[in-house]
Protein backbone atom coordinates (compact mmCIF):
# COMPACT_ATOMS: atom_id res chain seq x y z
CA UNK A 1 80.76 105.74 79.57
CA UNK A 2 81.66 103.77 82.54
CA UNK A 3 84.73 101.34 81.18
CA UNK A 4 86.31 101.58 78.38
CA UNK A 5 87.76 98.23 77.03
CA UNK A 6 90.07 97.19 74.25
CA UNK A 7 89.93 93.76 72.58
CA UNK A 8 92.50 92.25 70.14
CA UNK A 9 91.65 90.19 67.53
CA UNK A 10 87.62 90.76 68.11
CA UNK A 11 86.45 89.94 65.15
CA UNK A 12 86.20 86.24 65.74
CA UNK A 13 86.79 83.17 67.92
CA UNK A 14 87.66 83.83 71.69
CA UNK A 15 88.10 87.67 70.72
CA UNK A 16 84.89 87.65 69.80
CA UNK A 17 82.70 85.65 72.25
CA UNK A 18 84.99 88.33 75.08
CA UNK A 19 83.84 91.54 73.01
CA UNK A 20 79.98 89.76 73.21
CA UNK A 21 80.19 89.32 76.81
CA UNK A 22 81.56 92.45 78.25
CA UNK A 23 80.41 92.37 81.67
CA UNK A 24 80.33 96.03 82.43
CA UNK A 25 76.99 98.56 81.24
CA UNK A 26 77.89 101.62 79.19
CA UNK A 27 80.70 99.96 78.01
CA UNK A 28 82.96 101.61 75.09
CA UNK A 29 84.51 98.21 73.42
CA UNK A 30 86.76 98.87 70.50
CA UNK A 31 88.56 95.77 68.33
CA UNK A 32 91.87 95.81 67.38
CA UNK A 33 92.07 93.61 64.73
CA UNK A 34 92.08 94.14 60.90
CA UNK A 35 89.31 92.52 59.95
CA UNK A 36 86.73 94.04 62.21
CA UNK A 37 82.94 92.72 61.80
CA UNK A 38 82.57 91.47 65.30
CA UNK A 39 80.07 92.17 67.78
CA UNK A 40 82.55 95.46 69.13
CA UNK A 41 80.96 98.51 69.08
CA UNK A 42 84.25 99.87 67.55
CA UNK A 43 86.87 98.98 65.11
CA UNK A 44 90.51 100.35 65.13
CA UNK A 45 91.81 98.92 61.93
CA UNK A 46 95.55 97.47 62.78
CA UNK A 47 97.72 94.71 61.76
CA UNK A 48 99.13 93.38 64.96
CA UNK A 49 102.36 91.70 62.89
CA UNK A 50 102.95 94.63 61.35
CA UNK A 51 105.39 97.63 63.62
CA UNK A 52 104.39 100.08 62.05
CA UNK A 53 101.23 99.88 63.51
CA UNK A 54 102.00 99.12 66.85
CA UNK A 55 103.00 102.35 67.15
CA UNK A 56 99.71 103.28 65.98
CA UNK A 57 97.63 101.47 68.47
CA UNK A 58 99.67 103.22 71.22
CA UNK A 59 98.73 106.92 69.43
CA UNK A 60 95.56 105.30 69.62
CA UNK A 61 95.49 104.22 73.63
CA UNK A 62 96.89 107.89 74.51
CA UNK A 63 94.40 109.40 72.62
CA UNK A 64 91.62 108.15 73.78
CA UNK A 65 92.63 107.90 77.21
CA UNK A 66 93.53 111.90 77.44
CA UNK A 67 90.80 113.00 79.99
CA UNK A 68 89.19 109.68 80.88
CA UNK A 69 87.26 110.07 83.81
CA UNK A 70 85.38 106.42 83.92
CA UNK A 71 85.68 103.80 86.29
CA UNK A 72 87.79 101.18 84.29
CA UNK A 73 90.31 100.51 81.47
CA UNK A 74 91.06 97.17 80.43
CA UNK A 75 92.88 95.80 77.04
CA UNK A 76 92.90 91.88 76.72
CA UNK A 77 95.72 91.10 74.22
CA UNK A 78 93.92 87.75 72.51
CA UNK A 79 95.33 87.90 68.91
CA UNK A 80 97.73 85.52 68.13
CA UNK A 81 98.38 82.83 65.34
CA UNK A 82 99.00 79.17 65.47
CA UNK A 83 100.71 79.31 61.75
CA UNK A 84 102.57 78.07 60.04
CA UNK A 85 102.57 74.86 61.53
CA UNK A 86 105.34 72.78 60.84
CA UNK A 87 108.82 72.02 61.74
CA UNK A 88 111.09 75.21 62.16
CA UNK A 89 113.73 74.24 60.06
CA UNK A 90 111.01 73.39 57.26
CA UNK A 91 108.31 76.23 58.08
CA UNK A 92 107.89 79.06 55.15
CA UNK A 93 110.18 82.27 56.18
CA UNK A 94 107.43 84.76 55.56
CA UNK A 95 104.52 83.36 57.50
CA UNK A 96 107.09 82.61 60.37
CA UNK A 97 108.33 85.75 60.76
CA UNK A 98 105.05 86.92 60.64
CA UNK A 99 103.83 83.94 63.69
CA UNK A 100 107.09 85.48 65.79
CA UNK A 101 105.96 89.55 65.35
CA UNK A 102 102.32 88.71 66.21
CA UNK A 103 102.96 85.95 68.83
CA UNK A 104 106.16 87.38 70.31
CA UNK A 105 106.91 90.71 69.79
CA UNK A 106 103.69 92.09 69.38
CA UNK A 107 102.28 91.29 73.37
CA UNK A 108 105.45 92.98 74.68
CA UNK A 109 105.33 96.27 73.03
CA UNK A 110 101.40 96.43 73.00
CA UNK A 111 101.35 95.40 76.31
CA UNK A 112 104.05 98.13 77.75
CA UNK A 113 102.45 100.51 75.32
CA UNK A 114 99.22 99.98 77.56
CA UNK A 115 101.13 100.71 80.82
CA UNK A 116 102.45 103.74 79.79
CA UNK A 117 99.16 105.54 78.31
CA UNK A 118 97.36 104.44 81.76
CA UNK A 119 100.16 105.18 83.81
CA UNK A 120 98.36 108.61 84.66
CA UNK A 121 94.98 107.52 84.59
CA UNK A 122 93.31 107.05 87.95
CA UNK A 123 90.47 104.47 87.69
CA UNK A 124 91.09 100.59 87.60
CA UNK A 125 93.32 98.74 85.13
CA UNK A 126 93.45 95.64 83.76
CA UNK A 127 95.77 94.22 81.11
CA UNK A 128 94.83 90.40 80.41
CA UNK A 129 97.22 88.57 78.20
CA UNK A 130 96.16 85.16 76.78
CA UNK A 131 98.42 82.56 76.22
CA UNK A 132 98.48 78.59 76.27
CA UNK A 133 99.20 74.94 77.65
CA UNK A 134 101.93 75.43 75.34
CA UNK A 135 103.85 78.12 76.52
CA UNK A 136 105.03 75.39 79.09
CA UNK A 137 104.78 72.17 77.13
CA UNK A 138 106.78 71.69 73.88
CA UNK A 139 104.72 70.78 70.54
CA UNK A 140 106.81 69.80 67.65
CA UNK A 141 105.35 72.19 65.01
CA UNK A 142 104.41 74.87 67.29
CA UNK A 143 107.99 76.21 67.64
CA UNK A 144 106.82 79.88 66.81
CA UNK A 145 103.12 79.80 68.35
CA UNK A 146 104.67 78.06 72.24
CA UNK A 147 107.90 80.62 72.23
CA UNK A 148 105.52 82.96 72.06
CA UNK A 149 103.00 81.51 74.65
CA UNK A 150 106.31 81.54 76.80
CA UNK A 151 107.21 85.37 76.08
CA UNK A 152 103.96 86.49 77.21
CA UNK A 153 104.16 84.68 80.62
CA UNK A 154 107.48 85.70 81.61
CA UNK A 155 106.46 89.28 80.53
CA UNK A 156 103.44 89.15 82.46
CA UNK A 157 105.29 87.68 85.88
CA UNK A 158 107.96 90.72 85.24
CA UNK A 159 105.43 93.45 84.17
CA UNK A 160 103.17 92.64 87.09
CA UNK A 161 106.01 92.99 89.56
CA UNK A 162 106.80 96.03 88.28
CA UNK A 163 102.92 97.07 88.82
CA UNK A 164 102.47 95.75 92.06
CA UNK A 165 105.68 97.81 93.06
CA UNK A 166 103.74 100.99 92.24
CA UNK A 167 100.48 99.92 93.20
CA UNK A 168 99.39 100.29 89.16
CA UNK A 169 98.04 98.39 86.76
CA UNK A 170 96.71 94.64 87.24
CA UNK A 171 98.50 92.21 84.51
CA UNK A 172 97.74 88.45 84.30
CA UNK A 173 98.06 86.09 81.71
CA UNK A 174 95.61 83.17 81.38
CA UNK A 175 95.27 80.17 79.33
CA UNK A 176 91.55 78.89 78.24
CA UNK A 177 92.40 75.21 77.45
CA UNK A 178 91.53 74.19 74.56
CA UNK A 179 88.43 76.48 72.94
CA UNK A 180 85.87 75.54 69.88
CA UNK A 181 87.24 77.62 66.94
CA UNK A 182 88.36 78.08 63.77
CA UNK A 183 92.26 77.88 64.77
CA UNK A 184 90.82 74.31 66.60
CA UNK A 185 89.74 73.36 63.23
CA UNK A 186 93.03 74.48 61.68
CA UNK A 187 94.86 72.41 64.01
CA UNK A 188 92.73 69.45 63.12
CA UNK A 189 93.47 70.04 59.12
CA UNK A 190 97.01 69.32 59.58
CA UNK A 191 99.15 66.56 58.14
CA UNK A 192 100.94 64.37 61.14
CA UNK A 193 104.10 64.74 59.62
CA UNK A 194 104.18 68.65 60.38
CA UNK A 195 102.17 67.92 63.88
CA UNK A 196 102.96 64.88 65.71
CA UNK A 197 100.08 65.79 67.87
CA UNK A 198 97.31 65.97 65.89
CA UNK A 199 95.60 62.73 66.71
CA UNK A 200 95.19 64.57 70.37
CA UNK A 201 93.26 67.41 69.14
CA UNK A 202 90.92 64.80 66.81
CA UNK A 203 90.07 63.06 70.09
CA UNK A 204 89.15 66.02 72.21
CA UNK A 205 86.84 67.32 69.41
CA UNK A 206 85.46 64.15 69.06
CA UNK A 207 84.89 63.50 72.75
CA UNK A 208 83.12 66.54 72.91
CA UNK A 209 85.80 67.82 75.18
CA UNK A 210 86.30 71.22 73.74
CA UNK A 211 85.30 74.64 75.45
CA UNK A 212 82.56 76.67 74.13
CA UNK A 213 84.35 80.30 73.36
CA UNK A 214 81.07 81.63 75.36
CA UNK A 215 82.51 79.51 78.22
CA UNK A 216 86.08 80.52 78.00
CA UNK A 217 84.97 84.28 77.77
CA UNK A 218 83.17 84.34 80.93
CA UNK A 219 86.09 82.80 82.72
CA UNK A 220 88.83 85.04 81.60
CA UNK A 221 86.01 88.00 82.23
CA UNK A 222 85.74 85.84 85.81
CA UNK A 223 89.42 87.21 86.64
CA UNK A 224 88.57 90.78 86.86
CA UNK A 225 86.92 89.75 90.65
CA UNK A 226 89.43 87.72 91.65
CA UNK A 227 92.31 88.24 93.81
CA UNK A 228 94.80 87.30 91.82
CA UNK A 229 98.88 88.15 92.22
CA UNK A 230 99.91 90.70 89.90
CA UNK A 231 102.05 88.87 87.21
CA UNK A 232 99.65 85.63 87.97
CA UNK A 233 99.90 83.04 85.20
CA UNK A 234 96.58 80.73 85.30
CA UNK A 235 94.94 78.07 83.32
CA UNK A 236 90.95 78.57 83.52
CA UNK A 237 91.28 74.27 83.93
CA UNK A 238 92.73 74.38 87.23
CA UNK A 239 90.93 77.70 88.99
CA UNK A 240 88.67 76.96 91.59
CA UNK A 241 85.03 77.52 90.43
């Protein structure tokens, strides 16, 4: 086993197409979802809104990265949800609290739980968080899903700092555009009056304009070899091909 690679939210979508096209031979890929069923040659069974089992997945990195001697590490953090969509003051309490944990919370302590089991581990390290056109652009009804967006890129910026500093890990953030999946139809499903924006989201799908997650998965894989700041925040739209 040359890399060993972790994968959030695997089991579909743009988790899915990245666990498919895992650029590196003998690699070990393992989801972290709860579902599971994707094309991962492992499944660590976790709810990522649920604490308690953050601090499982971090058991979970230091285990298996006790006497690692590959060439690579590398956890992309894709789970997220866009739900519930509606205004904030009008959202259901349960499902938003749920949006914030997964969306907000849930990057940050993942994410530092990451830097800490391969703080000792001398081969390459990536940590690839993905976020969104709307952690920078407001979208009434996305109150929970763009503060979030926005938590992971100012964690990224601060957490890659901090690696540069020490010459450790490599964390980036990137957003995919807007990718062909189920969330995509989700967004499309939803009444005007709870998304403003909807009629945008019809019209890209319509004009054909979305990404393929195939597509979207070899560009984030794409970052690995490039030189990219640590703490970079990119858009696969705007790199250079």
């Amino acid at each position: 086993m040359s890399s060993l690679v972790w994968i959030s939210g695997a089991s579909a979508g743009i988790g899915a197409a990245l666990a498919a096209a895992v650029p590196f031979p003998a690699a070990r890929v393992i989801d972290l979802s709860r579902r599971g069923g994707g094309p991962a040659s492992e499944h660590f069974r976790a709810d990522l809104s649920d604490p308690a089992d953050w601090a499982r997945v971090e058991e979970h990195f230091v285990r298996e990265l006790t006497g690692f001697t590959g060439e690579r590490v590398v956890f992309i953090h894709n789970a997220g949800t866009v739900n519930p969509i509606a205004p904030a003051h009008a959202a259901d309490s349960a499902a938003y609290e749920r949006a914030v944990l997964l969306n907000s919370a849930a990057p940050q302590i993942l994410g530092r739980a990451f830097l800490r089991a391969t703080a000792a581990v001398d081969v390459a390290r990536h940590l690839i968080m993905l976020s969104s056109g709307a952690a920078t652009k407001a979208y009434a009804g996305w109150s929970a899903y763009g503060a979030g967006k926005a938590a992971v890129e100012s964690w990224v910026r601060t957490a890659g700092a901090e690696q540069a500093a020490i010459n450790g890990c490599q964390v980036v953030a990137v957003a995919p555009g807007v990718v062909d999946t189920a969330m995509q139809a989700e967004i499309r499903s939803t009444d005007e009056r709870d998304f403003p924006a909807v009629q945008r989201f019809h019209d890209l799908f319509g004009a054909g304009e979305l990404t393929a997650p195939a597509d979207a998965a070899a560009g984030i894989w794409s970052l690995l070899g490039r030189e990219l700041p640590n703490g970079a925040c990119v858009d696969l739209r705007t790199l250079p091909t």
